[in-house]
C-alpha atoms as a PDB file:
ATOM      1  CA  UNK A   1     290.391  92.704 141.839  1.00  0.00           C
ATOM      2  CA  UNK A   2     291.700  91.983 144.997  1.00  0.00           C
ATOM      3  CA  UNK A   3     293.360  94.888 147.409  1.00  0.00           C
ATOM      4  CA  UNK A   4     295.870  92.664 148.453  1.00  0.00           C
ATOM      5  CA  UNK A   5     299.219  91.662 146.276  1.00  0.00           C
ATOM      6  CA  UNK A   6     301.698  88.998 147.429  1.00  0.00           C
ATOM      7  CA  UNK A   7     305.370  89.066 145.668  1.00  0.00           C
ATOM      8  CA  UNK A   8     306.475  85.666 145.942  1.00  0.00           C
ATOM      9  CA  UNK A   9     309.024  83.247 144.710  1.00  0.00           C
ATOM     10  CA  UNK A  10     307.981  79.784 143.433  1.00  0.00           C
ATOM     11  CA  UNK A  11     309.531  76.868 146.074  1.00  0.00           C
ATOM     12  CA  UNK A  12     310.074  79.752 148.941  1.00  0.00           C
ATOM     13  CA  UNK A  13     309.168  78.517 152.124  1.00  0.00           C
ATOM     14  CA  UNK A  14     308.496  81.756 153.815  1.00  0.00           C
ATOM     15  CA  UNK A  15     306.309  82.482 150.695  1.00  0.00           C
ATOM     16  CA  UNK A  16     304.366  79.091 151.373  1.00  0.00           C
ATOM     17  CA  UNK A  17     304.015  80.094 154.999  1.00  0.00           C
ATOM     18  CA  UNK A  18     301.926  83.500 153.863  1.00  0.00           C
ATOM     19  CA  UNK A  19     300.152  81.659 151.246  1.00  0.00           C
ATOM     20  CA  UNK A  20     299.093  79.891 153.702  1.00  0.00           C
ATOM     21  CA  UNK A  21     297.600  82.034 156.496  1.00  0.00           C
ATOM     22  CA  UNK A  22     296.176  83.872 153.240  1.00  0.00           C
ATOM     23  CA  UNK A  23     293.949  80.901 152.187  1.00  0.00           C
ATOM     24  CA  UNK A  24     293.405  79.835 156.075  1.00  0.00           C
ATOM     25  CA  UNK A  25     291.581  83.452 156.454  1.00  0.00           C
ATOM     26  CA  UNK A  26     289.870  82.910 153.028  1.00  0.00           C
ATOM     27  CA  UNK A  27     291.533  85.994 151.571  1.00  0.00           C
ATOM     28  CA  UNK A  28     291.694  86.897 148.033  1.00  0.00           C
ATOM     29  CA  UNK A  29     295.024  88.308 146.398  1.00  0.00           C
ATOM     30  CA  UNK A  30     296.856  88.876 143.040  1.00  0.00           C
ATOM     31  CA  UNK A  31     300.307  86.814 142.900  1.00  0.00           C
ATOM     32  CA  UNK A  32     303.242  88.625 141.393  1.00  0.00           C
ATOM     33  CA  UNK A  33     306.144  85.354 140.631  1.00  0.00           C
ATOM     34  CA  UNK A  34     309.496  87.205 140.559  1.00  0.00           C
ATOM     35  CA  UNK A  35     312.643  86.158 139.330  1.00  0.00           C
ATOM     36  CA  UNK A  36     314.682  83.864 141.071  1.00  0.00           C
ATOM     37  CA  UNK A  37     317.961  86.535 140.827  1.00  0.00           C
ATOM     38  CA  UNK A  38     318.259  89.166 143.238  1.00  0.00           C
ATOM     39  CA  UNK A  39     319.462  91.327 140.806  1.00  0.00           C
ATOM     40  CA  UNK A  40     316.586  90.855 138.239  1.00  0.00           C
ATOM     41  CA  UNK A  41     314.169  92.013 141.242  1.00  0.00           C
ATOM     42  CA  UNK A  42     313.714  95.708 140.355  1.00  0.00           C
ATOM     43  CA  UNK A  43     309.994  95.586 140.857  1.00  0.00           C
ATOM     44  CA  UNK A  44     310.068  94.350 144.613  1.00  0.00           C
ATOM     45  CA  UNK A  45     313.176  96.324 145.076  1.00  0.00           C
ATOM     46  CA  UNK A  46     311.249  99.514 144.434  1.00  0.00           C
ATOM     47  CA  UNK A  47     308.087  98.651 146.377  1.00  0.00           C
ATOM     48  CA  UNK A  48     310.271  97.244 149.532  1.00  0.00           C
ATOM     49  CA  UNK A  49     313.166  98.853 149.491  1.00  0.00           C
ATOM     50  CA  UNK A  50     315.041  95.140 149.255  1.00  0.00           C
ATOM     51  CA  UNK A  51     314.700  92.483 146.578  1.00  0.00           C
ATOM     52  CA  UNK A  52     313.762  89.674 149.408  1.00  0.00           C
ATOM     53  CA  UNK A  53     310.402  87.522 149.208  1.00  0.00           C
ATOM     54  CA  UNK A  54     307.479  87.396 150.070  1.00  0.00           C
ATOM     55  CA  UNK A  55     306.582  91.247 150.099  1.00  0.00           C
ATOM     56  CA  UNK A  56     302.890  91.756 150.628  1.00  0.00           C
ATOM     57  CA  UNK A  57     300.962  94.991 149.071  1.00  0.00           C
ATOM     58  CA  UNK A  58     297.497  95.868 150.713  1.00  0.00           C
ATOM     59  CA  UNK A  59     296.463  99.120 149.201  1.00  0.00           C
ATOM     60  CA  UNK A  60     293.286  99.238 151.517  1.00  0.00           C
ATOM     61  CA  UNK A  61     295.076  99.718 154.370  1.00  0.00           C
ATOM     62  CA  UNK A  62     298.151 101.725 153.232  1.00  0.00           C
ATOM     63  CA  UNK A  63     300.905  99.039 153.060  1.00  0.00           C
ATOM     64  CA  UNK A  64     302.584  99.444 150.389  1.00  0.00           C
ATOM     65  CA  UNK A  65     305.265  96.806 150.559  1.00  0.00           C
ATOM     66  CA  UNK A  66     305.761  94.693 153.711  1.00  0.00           C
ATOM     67  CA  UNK A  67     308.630  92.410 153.964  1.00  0.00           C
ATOM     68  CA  UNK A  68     309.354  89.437 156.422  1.00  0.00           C
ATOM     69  CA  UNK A  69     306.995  86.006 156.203  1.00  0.00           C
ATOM     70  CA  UNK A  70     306.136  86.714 159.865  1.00  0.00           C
ATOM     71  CA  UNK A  71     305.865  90.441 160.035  1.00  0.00           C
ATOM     72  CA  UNK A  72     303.167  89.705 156.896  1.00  0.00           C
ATOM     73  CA  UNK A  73     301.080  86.885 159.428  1.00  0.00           C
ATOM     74  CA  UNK A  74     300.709  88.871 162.365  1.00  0.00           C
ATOM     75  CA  UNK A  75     299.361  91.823 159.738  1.00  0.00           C
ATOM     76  CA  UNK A  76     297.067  89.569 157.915  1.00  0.00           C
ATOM     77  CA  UNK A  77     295.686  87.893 161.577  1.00  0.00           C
ATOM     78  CA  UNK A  78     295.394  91.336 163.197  1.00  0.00           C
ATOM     79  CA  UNK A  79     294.059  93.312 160.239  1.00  0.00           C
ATOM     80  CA  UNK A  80     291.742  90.068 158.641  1.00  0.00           C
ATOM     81  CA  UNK A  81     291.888  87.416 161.000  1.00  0.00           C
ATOM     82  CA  UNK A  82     288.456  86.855 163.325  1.00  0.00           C
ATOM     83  CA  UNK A  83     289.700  89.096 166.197  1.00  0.00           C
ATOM     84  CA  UNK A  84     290.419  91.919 164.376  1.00  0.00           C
ATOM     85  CA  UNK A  85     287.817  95.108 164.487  1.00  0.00           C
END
């Protein structure tokens, strides 16, 4: 099982963007699909704080619910990419 979790929305861009850098750095991760209504988004809401997508879980490193496509990037390229210590 992977330590990494990626709420996403099927057809999001910004989702497609972190699936992206995800396989580009070879990383393994469990996909959560959520509903396409806000209001039906109880799940991300309580990991996030806000019921927007993608949210990225990486229990390994304490993050327990990013939000924001390019917030998520830098994280993955600084804490997985092939500069990071």
């Amino acid at each position: 099982m992977s330590n990494l979790e990626l709420y996403e929305l099927e057809g999001c861009p910004y989702c497609a963007k972190v699936i992206s850098k995800l396989d580009e750095l070879g990383l393994d991760y469990e996909s959560h699909m959520v509903a396409r209504s806000h209001s039906e988004r109880t799940e991300v809401k309580d990991i996030s704080g806000q019921t927007g997508v993608p949210v990225l879980v990486d229990e390994k490193h304490g993050i327990d619910g990013m939000p924001e496509s390019d917030d998520i990037i830098e994280y993955l390229e600084e804490t997985y990419g092939t500069t990071a210590t």
